[in-house]
Protein backbone atom coordinates (compact mmCIF):
# COMPACT_ATOMS: atom_id res chain seq x y z
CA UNK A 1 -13.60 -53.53 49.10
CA UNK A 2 -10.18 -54.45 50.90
CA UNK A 3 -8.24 -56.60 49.06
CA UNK A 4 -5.84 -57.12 52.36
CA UNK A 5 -8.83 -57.83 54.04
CA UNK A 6 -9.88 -60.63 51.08
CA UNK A 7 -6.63 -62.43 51.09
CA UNK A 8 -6.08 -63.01 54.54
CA UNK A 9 -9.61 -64.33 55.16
CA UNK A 10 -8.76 -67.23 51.74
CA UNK A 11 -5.67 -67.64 53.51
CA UNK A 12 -7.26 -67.57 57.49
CA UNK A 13 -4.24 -65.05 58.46
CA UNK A 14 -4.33 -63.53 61.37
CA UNK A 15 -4.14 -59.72 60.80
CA UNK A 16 -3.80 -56.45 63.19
CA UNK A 17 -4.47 -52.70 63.02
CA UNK A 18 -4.83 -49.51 64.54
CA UNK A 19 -8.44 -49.37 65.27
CA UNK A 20 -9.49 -45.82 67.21
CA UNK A 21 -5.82 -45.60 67.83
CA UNK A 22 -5.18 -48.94 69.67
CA UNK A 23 -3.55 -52.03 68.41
CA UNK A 24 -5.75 -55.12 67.91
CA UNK A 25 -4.81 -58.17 66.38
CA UNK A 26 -7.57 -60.68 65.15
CA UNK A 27 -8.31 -63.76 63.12
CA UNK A 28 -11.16 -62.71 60.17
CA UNK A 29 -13.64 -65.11 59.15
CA UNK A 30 -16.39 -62.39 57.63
CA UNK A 31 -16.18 -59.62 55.74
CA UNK A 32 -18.81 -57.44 54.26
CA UNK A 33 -21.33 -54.43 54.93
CA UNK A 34 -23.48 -54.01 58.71
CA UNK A 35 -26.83 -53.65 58.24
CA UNK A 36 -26.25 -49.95 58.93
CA UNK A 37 -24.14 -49.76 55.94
CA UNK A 38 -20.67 -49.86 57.46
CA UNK A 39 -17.66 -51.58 55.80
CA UNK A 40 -17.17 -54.32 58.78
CA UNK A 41 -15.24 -56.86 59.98
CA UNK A 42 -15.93 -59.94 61.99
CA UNK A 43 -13.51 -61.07 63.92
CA UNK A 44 -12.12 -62.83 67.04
CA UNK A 45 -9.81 -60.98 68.55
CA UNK A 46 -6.74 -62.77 70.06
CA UNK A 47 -4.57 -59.90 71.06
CA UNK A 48 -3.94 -56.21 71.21
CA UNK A 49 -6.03 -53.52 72.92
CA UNK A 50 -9.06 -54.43 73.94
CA UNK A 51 -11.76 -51.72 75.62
CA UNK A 52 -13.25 -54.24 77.67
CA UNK A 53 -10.47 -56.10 78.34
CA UNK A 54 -11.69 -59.35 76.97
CA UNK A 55 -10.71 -60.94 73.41
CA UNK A 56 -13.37 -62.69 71.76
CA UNK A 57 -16.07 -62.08 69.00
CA UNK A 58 -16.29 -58.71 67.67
CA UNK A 59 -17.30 -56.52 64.55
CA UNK A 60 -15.40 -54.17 63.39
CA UNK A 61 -16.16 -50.68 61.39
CA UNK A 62 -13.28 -50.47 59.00
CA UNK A 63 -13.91 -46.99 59.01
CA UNK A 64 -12.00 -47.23 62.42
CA UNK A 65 -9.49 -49.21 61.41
CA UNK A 66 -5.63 -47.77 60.30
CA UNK A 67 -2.76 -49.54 58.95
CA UNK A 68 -3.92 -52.77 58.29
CA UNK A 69 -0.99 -55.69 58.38
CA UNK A 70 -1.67 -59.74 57.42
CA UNK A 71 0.73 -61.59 59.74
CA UNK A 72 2.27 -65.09 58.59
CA UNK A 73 0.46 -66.76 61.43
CA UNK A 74 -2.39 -68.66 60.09
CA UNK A 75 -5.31 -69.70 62.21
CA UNK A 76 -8.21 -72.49 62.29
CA UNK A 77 -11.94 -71.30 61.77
CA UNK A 78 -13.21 -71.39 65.48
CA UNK A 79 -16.25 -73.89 66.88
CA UNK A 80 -18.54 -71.22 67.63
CA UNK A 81 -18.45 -69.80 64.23
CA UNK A 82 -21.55 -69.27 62.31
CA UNK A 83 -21.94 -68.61 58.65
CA UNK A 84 -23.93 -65.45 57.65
CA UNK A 85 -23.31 -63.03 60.06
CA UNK A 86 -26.99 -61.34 61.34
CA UNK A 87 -25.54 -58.42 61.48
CA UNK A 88 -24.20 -57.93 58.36
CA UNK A 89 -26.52 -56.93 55.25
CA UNK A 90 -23.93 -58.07 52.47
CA UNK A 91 -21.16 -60.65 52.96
CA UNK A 92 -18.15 -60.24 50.68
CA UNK A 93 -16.55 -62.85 51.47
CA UNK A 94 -16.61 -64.99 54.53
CA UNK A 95 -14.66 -69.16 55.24
């Protein structure tokens, strides 16, 4: 498990990384294993590089993901947020 990853979700920082070489910066409410095994991350993304060029609700392989910073900036768990992620088999550790 991440332990960066763990302590900024029980502190709702905001973090970034490389992920498939692009910056992305994004607030992490869930943590914990896709249902196809993966170390994941779901997160909403606020900033950084974005494929589709939309921020919003996305998972994350942590497989993919480099240099992981937590940033001072805190954040507020978002409306739309549901607890126990479908798409995750285990949950580590989710707000």
């Amino acid at each position: 498990m991440n332990k960066l990853i763990i302590e900024a979700i029980e502190n709702q920082n905001v973090i970034e990384f490389n992920y498939e070489g692009e910056l992305r910066k994004v607030e992490p409410p869930c943590y914990g294993k896709t249902t196809a095994g993966n170390e994941a991350l779901r997160a909403y993304q606020v900033g950084g590089y974005s494929s589709s060029g939309k921020m919003g609700w996305k998972m994350y392989d942590l497989g993919k993901a480099e240099d992981i910073n937590i940033l001072e900036t805190t954040f507020d768990v978002r409306g739309d947020y549901s607890k126990g992620d479908k798409g995750m088999s285990q949950i580590h550790i989710e707000i």
